[in-house]
PDB file of N, CA and C in Angstrom:
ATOM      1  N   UNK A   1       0.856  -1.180   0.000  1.00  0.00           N
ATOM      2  CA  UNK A   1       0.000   0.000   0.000  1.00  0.00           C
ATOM      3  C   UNK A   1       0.898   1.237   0.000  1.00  0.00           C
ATOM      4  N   UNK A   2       0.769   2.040  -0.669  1.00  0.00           N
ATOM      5  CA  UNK A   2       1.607   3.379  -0.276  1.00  0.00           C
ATOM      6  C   UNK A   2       0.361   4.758  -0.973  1.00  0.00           C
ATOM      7  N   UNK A   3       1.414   5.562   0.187  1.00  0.00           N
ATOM      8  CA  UNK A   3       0.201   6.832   0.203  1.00  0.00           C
ATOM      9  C   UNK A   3       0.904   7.729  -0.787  1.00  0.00           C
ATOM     10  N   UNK A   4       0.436   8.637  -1.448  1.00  0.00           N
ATOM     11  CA  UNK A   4       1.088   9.453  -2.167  1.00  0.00           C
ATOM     12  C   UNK A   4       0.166  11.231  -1.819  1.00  0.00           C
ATOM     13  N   UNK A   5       0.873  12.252  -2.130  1.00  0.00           N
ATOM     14  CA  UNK A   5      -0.146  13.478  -1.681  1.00  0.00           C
ATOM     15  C   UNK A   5      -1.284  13.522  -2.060  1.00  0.00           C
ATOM     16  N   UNK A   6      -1.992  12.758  -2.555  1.00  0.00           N
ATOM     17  CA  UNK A   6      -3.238  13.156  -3.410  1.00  0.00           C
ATOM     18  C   UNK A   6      -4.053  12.832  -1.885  1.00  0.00           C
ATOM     19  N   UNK A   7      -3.743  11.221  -1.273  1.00  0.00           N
ATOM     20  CA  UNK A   7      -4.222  10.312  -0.023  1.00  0.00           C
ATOM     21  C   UNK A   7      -3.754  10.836   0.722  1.00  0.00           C
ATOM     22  N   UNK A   8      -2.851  11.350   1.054  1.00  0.00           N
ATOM     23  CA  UNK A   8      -2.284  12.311   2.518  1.00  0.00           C
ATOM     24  C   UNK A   8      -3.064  13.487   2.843  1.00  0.00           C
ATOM     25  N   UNK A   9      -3.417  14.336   2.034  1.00  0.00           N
ATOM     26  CA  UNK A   9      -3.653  15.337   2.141  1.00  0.00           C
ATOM     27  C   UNK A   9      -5.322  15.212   2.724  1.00  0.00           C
ATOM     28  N   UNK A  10      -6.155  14.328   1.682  1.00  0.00           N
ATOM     29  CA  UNK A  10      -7.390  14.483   2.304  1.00  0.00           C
ATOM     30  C   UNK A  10      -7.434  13.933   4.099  1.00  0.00           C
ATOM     31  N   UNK A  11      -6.719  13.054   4.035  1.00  0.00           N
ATOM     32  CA  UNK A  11      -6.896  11.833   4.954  1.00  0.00           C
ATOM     33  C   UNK A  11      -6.291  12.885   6.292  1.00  0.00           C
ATOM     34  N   UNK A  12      -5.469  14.129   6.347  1.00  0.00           N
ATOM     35  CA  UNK A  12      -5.086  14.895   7.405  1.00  0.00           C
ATOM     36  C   UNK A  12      -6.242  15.688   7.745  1.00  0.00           C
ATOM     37  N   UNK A  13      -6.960  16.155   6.408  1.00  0.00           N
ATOM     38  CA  UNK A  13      -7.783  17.474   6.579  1.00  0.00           C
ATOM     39  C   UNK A  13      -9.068  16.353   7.164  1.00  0.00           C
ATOM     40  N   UNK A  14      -9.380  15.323   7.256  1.00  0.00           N
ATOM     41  CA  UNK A  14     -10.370  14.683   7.557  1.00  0.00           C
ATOM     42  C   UNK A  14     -10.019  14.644   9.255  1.00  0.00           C
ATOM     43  N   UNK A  15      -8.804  14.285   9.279  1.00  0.00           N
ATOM     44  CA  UNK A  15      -8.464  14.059  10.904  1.00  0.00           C
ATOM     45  C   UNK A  15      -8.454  15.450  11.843  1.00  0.00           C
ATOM     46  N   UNK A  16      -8.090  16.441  11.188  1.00  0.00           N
ATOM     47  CA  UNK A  16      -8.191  17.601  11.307  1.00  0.00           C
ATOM     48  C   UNK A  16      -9.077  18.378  11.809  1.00  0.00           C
ATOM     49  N   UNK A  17     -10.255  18.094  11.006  1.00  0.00           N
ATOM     50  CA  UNK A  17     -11.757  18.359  11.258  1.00  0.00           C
ATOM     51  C   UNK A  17     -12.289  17.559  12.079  1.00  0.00           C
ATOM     52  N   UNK A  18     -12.441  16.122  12.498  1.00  0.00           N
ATOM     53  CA  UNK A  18     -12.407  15.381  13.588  1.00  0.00           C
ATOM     54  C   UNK A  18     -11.917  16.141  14.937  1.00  0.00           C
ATOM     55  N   UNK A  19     -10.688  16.383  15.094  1.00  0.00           N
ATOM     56  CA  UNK A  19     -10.040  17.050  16.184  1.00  0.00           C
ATOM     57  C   UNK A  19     -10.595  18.280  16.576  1.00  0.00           C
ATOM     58  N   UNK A  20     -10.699  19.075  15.453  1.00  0.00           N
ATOM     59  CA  UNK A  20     -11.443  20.230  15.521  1.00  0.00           C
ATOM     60  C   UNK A  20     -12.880  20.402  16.280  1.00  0.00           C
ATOM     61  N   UNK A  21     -13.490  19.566  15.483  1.00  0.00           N
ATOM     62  CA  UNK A  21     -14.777  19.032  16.276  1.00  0.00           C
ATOM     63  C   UNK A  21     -14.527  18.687  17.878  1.00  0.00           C
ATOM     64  N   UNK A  22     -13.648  17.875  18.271  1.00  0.00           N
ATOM     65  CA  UNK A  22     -13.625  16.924  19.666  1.00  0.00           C
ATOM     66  C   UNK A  22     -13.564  18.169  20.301  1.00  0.00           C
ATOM     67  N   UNK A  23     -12.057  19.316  20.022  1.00  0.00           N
ATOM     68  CA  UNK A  23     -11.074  20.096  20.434  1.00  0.00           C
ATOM     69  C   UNK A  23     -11.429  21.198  20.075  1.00  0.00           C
ATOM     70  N   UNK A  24     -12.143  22.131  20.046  1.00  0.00           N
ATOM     71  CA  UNK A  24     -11.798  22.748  19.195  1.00  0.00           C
ATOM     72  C   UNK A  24     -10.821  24.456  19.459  1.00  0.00           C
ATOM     73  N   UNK A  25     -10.402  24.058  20.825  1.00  0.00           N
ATOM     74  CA  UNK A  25      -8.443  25.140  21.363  1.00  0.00           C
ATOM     75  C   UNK A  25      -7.889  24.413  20.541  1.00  0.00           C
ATOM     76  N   UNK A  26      -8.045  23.286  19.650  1.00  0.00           N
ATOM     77  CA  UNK A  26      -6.447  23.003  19.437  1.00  0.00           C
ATOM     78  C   UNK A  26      -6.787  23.378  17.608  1.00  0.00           C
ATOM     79  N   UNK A  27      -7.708  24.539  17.522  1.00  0.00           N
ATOM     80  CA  UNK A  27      -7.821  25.010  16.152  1.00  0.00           C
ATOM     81  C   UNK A  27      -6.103  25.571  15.684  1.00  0.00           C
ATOM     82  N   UNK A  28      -5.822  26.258  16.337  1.00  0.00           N
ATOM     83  CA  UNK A  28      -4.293  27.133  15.946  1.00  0.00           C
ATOM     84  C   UNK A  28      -2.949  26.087  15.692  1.00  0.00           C
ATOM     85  N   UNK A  29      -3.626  24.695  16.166  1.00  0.00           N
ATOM     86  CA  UNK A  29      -1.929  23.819  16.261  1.00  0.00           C
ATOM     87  C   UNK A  29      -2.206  23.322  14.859  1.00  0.00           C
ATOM     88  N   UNK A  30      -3.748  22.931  14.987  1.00  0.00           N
ATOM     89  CA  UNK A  30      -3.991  21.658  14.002  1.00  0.00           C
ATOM     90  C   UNK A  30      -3.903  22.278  12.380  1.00  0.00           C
ATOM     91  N   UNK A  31      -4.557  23.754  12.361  1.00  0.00           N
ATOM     92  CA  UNK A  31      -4.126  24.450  11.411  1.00  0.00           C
ATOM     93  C   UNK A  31      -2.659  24.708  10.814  1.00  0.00           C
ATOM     94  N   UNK A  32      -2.096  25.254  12.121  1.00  0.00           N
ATOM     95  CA  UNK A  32      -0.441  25.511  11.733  1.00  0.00           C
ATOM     96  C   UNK A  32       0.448  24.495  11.332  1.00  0.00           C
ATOM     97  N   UNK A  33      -0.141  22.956  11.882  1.00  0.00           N
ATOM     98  CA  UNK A  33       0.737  21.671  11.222  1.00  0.00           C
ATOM     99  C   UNK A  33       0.209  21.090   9.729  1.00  0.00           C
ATOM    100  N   UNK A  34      -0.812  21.114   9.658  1.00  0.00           N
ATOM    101  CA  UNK A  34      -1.651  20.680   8.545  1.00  0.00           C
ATOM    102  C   UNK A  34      -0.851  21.750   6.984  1.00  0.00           C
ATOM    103  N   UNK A  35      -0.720  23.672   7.373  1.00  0.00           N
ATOM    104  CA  UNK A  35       0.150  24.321   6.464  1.00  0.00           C
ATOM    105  C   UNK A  35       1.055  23.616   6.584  1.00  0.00           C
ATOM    106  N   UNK A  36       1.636  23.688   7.275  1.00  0.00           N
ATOM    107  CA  UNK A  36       3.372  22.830   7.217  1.00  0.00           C
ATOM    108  C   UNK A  36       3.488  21.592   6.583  1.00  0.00           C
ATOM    109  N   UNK A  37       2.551  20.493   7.053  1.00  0.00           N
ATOM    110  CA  UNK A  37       2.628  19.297   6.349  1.00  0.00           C
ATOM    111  C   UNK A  37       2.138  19.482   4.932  1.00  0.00           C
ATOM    112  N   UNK A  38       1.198  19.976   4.741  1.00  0.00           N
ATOM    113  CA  UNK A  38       1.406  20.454   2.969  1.00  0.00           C
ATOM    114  C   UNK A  38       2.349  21.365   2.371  1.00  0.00           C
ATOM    115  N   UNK A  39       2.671  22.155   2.728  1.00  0.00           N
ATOM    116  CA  UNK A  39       3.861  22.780   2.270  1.00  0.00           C
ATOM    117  C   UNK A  39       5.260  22.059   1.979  1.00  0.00           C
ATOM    118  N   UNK A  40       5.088  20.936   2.628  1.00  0.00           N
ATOM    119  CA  UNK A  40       6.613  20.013   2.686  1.00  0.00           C
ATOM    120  C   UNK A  40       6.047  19.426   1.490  1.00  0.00           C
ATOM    121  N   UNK A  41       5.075  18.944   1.677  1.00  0.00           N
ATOM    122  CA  UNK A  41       4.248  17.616   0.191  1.00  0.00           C
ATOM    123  C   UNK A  41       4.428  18.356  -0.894  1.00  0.00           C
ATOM    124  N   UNK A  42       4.182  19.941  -0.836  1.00  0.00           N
ATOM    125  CA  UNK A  42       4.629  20.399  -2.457  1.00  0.00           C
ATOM    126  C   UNK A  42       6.098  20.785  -2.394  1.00  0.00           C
ATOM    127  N   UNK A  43       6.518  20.593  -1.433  1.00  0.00           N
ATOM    128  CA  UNK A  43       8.072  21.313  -1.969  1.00  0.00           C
ATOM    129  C   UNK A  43       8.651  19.898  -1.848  1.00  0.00           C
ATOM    130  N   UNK A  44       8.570  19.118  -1.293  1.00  0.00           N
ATOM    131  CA  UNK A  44       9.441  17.360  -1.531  1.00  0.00           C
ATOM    132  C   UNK A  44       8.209  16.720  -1.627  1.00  0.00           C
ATOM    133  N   UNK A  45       8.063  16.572  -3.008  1.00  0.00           N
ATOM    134  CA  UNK A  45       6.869  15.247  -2.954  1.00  0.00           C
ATOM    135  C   UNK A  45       7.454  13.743  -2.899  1.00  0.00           C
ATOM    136  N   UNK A  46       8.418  14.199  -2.638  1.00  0.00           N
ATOM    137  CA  UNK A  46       8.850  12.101  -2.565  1.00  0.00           C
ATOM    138  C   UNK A  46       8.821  12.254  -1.203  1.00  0.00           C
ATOM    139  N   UNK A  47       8.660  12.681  -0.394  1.00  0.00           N
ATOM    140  CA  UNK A  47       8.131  12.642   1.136  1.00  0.00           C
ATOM    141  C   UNK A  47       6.635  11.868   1.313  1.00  0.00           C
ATOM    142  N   UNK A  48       5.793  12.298  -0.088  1.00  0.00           N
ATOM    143  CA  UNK A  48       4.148  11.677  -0.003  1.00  0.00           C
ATOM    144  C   UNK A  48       4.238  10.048   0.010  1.00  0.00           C
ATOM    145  N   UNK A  49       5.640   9.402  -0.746  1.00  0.00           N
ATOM    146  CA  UNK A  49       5.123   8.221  -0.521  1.00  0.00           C
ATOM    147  C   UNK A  49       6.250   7.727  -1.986  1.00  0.00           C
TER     148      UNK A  49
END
């Protein structure tokens, strides 16, 4: 099985919104890692998988 950005990306913003929902103080982390973790996926996409 391997993930590539197309599957990473939804599969964070899904967990994301989950957390958000449970959590929703931890709006500012889950946002600020979610930019970061996509920002790495377009600047090294052999990181996606």
């Amino acid at each position: 099985m391997t993930f590539t950005a197309i599957t990473i990306g939804p599969l964070i913003a899904l967990i994301a919104g989950i957390l958000i929902l449970v959590m929703p103080r931890l709006l500012n982390y889950i946002v600020a890692i979610y930019l970061i973790l996509v920002g790495l996926l377009g600047l090294f996409p052999q990181l996606g998988g």
